[in-house]
Protein backbone atom coordinates (compact mmCIF):
# COMPACT_ATOMS: atom_id res chain seq x y z
CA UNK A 1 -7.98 -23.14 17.90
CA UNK A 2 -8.91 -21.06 21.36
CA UNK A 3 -10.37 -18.14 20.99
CA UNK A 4 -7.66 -16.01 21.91
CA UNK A 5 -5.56 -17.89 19.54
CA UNK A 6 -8.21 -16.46 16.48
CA UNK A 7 -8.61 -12.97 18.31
CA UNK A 8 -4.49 -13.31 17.78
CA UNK A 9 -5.18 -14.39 13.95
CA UNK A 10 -7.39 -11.42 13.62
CA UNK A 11 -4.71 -9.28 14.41
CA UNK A 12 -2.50 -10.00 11.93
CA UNK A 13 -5.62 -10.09 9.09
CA UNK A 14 -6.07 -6.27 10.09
CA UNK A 15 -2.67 -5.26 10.45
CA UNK A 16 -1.72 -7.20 7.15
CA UNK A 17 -4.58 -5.62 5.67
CA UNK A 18 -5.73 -8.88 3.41
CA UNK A 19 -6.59 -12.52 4.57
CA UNK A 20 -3.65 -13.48 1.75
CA UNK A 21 -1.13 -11.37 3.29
CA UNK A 22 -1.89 -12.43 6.20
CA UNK A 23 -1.77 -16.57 5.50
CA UNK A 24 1.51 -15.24 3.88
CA UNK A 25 3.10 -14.15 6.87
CA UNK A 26 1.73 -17.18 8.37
CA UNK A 27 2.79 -19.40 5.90
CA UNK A 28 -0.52 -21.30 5.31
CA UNK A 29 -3.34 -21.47 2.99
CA UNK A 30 -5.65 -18.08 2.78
CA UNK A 31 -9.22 -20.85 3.23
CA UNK A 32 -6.86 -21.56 6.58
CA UNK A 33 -7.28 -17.76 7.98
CA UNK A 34 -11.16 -17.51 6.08
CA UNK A 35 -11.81 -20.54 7.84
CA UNK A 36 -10.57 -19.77 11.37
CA UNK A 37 -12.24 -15.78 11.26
CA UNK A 38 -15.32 -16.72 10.52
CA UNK A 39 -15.50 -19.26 13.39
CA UNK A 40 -14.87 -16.30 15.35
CA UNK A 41 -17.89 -14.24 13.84
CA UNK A 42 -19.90 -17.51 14.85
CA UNK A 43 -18.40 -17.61 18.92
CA UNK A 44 -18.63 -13.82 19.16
CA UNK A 45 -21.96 -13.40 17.18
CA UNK A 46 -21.00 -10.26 15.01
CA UNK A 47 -19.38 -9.46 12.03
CA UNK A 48 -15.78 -8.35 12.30
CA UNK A 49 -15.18 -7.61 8.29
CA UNK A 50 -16.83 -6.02 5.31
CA UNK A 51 -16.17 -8.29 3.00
CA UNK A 52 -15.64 -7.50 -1.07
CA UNK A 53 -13.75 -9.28 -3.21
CA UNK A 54 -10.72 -7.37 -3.77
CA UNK A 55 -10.07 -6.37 0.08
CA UNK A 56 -11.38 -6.33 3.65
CA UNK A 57 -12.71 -3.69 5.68
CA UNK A 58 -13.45 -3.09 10.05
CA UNK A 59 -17.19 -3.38 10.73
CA UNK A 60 -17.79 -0.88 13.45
CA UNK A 61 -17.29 -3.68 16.21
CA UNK A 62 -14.88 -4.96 14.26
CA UNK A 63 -12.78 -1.70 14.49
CA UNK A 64 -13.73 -2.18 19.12
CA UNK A 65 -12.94 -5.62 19.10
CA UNK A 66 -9.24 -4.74 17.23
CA UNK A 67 -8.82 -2.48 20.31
CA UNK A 68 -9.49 -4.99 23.00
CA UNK A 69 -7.35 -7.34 20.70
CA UNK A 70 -4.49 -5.25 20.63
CA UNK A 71 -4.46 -5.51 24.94
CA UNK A 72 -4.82 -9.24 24.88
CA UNK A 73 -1.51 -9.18 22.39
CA UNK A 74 0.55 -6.38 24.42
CA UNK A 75 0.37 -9.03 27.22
CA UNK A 76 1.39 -11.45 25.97
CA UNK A 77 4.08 -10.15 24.30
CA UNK A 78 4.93 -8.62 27.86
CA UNK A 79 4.99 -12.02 29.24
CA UNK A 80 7.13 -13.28 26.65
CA UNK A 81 9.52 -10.03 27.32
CA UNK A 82 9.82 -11.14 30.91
CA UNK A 83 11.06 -14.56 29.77
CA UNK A 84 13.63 -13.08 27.21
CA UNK A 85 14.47 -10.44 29.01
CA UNK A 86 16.13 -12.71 31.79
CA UNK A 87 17.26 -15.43 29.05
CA UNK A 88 21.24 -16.54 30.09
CA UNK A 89 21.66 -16.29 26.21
CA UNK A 90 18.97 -14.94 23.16
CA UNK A 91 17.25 -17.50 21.16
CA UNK A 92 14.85 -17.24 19.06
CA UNK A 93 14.22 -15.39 15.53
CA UNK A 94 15.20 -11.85 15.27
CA UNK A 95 12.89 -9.87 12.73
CA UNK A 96 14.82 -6.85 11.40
CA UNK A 97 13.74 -4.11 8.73
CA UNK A 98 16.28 -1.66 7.31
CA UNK A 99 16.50 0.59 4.37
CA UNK A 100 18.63 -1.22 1.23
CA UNK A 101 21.51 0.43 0.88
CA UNK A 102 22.45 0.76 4.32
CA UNK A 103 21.34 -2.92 4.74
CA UNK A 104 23.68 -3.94 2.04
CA UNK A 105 26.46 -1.62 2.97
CA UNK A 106 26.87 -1.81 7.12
CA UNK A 107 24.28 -4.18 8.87
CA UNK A 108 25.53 -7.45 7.37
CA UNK A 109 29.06 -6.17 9.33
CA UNK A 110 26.99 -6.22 12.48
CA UNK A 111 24.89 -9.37 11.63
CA UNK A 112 28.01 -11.45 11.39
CA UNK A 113 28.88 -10.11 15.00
CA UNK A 114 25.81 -10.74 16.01
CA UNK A 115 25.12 -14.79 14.99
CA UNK A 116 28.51 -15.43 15.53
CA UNK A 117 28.26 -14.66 19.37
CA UNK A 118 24.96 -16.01 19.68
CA UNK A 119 24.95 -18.90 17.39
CA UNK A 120 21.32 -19.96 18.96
CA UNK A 121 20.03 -16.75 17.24
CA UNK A 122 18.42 -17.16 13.19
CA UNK A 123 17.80 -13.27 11.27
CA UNK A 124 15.23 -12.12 9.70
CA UNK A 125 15.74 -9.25 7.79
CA UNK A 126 13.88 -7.26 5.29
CA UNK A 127 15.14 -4.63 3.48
CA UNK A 128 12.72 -1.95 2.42
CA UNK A 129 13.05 1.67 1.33
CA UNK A 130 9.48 2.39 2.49
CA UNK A 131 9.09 3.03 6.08
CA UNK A 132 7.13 -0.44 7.25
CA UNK A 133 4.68 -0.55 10.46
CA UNK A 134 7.19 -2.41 13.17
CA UNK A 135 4.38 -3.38 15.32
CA UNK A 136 1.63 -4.60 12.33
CA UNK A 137 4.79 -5.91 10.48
CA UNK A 138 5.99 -8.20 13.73
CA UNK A 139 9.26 -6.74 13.71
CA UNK A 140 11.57 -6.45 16.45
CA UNK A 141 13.48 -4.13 15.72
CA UNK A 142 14.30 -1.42 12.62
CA UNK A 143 16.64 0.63 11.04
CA UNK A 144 15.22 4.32 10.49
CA UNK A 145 17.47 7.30 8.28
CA UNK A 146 14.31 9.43 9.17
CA UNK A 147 12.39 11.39 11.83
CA UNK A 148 10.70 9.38 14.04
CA UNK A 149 6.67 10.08 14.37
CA UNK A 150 5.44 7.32 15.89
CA UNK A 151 5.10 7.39 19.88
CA UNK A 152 5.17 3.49 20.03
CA UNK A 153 7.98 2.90 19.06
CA UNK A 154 11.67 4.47 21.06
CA UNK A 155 14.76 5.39 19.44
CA UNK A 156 18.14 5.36 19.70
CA UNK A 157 21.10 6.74 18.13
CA UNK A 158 23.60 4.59 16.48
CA UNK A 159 25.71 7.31 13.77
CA UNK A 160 25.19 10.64 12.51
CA UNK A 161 24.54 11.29 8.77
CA UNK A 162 26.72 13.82 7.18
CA UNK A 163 26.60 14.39 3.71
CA UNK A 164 28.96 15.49 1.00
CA UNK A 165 29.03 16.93 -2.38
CA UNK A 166 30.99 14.43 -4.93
CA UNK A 167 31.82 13.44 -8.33
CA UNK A 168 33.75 11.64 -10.70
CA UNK A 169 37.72 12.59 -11.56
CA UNK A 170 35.82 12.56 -15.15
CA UNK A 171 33.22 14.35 -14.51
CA UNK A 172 35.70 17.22 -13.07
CA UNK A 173 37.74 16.61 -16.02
CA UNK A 174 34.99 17.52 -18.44
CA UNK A 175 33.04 20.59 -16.50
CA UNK A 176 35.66 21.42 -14.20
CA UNK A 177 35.71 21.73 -10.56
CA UNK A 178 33.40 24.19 -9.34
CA UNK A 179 35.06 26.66 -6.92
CA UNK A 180 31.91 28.75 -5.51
CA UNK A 181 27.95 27.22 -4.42
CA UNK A 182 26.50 29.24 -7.92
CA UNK A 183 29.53 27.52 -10.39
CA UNK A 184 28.33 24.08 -8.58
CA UNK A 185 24.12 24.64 -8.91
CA UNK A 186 24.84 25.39 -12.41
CA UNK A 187 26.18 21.74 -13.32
CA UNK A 188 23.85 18.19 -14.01
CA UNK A 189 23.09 16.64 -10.55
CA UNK A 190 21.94 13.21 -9.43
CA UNK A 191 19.30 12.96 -6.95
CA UNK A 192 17.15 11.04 -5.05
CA UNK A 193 13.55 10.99 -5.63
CA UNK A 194 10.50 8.83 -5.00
CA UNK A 195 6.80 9.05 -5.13
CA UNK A 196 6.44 12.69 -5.21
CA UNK A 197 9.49 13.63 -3.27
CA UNK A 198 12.71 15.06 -4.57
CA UNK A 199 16.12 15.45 -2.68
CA UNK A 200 16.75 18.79 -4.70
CA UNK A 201 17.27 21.09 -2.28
CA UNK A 202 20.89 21.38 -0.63
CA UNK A 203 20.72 22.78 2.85
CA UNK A 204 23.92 24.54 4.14
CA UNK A 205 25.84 26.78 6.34
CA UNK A 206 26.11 30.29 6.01
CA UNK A 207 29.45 31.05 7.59
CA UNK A 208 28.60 34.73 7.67
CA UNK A 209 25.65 34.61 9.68
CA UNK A 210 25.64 30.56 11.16
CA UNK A 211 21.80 30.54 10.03
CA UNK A 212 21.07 27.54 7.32
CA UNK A 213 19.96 28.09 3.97
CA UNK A 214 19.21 26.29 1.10
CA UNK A 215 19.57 26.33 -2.89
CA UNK A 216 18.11 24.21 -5.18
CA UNK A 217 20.06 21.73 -7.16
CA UNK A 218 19.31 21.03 -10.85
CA UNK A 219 19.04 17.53 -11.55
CA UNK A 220 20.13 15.30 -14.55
CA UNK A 221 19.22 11.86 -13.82
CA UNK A 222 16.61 11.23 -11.06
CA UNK A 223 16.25 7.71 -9.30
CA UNK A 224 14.59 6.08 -6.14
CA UNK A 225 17.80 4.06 -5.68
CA UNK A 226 21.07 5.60 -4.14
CA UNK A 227 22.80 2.74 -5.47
CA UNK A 228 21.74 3.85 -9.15
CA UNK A 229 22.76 7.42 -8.38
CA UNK A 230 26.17 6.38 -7.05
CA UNK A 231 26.93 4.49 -10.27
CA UNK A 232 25.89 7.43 -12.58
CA UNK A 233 27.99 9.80 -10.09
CA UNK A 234 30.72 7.14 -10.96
CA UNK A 235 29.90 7.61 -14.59
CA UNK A 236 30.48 11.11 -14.72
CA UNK A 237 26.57 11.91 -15.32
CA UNK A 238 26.52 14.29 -12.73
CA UNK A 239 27.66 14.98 -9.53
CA UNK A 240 25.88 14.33 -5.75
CA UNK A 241 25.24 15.16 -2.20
CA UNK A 242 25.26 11.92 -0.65
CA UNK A 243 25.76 10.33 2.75
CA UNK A 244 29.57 9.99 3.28
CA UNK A 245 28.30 6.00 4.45
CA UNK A 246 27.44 5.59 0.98
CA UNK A 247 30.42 6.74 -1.01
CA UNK A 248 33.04 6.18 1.94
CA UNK A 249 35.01 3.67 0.01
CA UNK A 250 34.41 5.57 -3.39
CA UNK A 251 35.74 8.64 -1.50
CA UNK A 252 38.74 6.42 -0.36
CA UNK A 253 40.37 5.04 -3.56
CA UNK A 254 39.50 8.04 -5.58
CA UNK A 255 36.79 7.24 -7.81
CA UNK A 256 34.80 9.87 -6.01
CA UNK A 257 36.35 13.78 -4.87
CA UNK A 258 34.84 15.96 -2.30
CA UNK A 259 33.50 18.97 -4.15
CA UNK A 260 33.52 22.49 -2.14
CA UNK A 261 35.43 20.78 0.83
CA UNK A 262 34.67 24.45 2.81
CA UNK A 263 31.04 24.12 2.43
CA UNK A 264 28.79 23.14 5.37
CA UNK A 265 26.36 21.12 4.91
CA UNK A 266 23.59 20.61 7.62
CA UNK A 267 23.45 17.39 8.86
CA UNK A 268 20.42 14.43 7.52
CA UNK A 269 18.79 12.68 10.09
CA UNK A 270 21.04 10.53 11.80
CA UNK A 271 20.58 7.06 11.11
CA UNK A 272 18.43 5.65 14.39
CA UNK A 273 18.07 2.09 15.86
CA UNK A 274 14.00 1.76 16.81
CA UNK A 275 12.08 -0.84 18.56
CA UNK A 276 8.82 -1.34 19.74
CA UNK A 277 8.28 0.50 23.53
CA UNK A 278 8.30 -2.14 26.14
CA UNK A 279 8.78 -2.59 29.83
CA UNK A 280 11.14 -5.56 29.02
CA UNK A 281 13.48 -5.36 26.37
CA UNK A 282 14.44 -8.69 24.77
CA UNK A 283 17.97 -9.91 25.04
CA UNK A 284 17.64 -10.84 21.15
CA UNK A 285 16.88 -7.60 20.81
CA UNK A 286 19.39 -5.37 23.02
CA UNK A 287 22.34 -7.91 22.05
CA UNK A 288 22.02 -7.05 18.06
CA UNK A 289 22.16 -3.25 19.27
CA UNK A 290 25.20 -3.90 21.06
CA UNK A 291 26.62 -5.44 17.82
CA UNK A 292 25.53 -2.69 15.60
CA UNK A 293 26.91 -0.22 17.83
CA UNK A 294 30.12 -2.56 18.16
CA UNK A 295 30.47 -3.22 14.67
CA UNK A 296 29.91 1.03 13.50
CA UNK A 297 31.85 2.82 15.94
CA UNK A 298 31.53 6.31 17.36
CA UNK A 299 32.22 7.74 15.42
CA UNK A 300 31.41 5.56 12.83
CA UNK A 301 33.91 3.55 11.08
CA UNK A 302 33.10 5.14 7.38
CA UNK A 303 34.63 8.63 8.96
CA UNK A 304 37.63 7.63 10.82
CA UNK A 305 40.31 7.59 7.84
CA UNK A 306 38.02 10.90 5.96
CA UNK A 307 40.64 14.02 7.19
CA UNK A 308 37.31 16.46 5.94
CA UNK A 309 34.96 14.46 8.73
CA UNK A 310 33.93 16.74 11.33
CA UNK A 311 34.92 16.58 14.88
């Protein structure tokens, strides 16, 4: 192994943050990656890592030498853009992380698209609830229902995100249907929460003024999973603001009614296709954002039959 190979190696040790998760994501033994940085120490004569035996941590060069690493990798990659970028057809892997229930929900419909038109294509993808690190990660592309903070990395807008209030024909049956925003805040919600932070705040609207405000909601069941929520909405625990791309089909056949159909609710972040910034966009890459794009619709697909969607 070349020395740009292990620089390469060392790369994915930081940026993994372990030697095991990094011989994971290469798929070989962890004394393989030991093995191959140290040999490195010995041709560069310094110590990269602060070694302990529960994790690893950048010496001082270590933390230069990741820098001037991080160059040697950019052009490579670049060079490998150039080639893909002017490919007849993509090949390869594509490396995709998205957030579960959207992953489950709407980009297998694109997926299916996408490897049917370019059969020489395989998929990679990860779904994950917790934002991941595209570039450290060695993913090509992601799937963000977020704002974006990372300068690296360009988005671009494949649907909006409205949300709606909804429950259960039971639920209704048994507390009524709230006409007015103070009748709804007084019944059991279901909301979304995980590691400290709490969807509990519903953000509207005022028609009288057109400024936004917000009210807090008062929850009955809490959960880190929208899927979980939407099945105790169906239950008739409480009732939910949700994204309409969740519920669509619940909405649909009537399992799930609009609540305060007047109400305006500000908009969530719109769900956003990102990538890592580069001169030369793959084709692997910009042909699975023509699918998704395809496959969702503007506006997207979940709205089109939904009378309440707004123009």
């Amino acid at each position: 192994m070349d020395r740009s190979t292990r620089l390469l190696l060392f790369l994915d040790v930081v940026d993994a943050g372990s030697f095991t998760a990094a011989a994971e994501r290469r798929h070989v033994n962890r004394s393989v990656i030991s093995k191959q940085i140290r040999a490195l120490e010995r041709e560069l004569e310094v110590q990269l890592f602060n070694r302990s035996t529960r994790s690893v941590a950048l010496t001082g060069i270590g933390r230069e030498i990741y820098q001037s690493a991080l160059k040697l990798r950019e052009a490579l990659d670049e060079t490998g853009d150039v080639v893909r970028a002017h490919q007849e057809e993509p090949r390869g892997t594509l490396r995709i992380t998205c957030p579960v229930h959207f992953g489950r929900l709407h980009v297998t419909r694109g997926l299916r698209l996408y490897l049917k038109r370019y059969p020489d294509m395989h998929v990679d993808l990860q779904l994950d609830d917790t934002p991941v690190n595209l570039i450290g990660g060695g993913f090509d592309i992601g799937i963000r229902i977020a704002q974006l903070d990372d300068s690296n990395l360009i988005a671009r807008p494949l649907a909006r995100n409205k949300r709606i209030l909804c429950a259960s024909p039971g639920f209704i049956a048994c507390h009524g249907a709230p006409g007015t925003l103070d009748e709804l805040i007084g019944l059991p919600a279901a909301i979304y929460s995980r590691d400290g932070f709490e969807l509990d705040r519903l953000h509207y609207i005022d028609q009288t003024d057109g400024l936004e405000r917000r009210v807090r909601l008062h929850p009955k069941i809490k959960a880190n999973d929208p899927e979980v929520l939407k099945q105790a909405v169906l239950a008739g625990v409480g009732y939910s603001m949700a994204s309409l791309f969740h519920v669509s089909e619940e909405l649909k056949d009537g399992r799930l009614v609009p609540l305060l159909p007047a109400l305006t609710l500000s908009d969530a972040p719109a769900i956003q296709l990102v990538y890592p910034h580069r001169r030369y966009l793959p084709q692997k890459t910009r042909r699975f954002i023509e699918c998704m794009q395809e496959t969702v619709g503007d506006p997207p697909f979940w709205e089109t039959w939904w009378t309440g969607a707004p123009e």
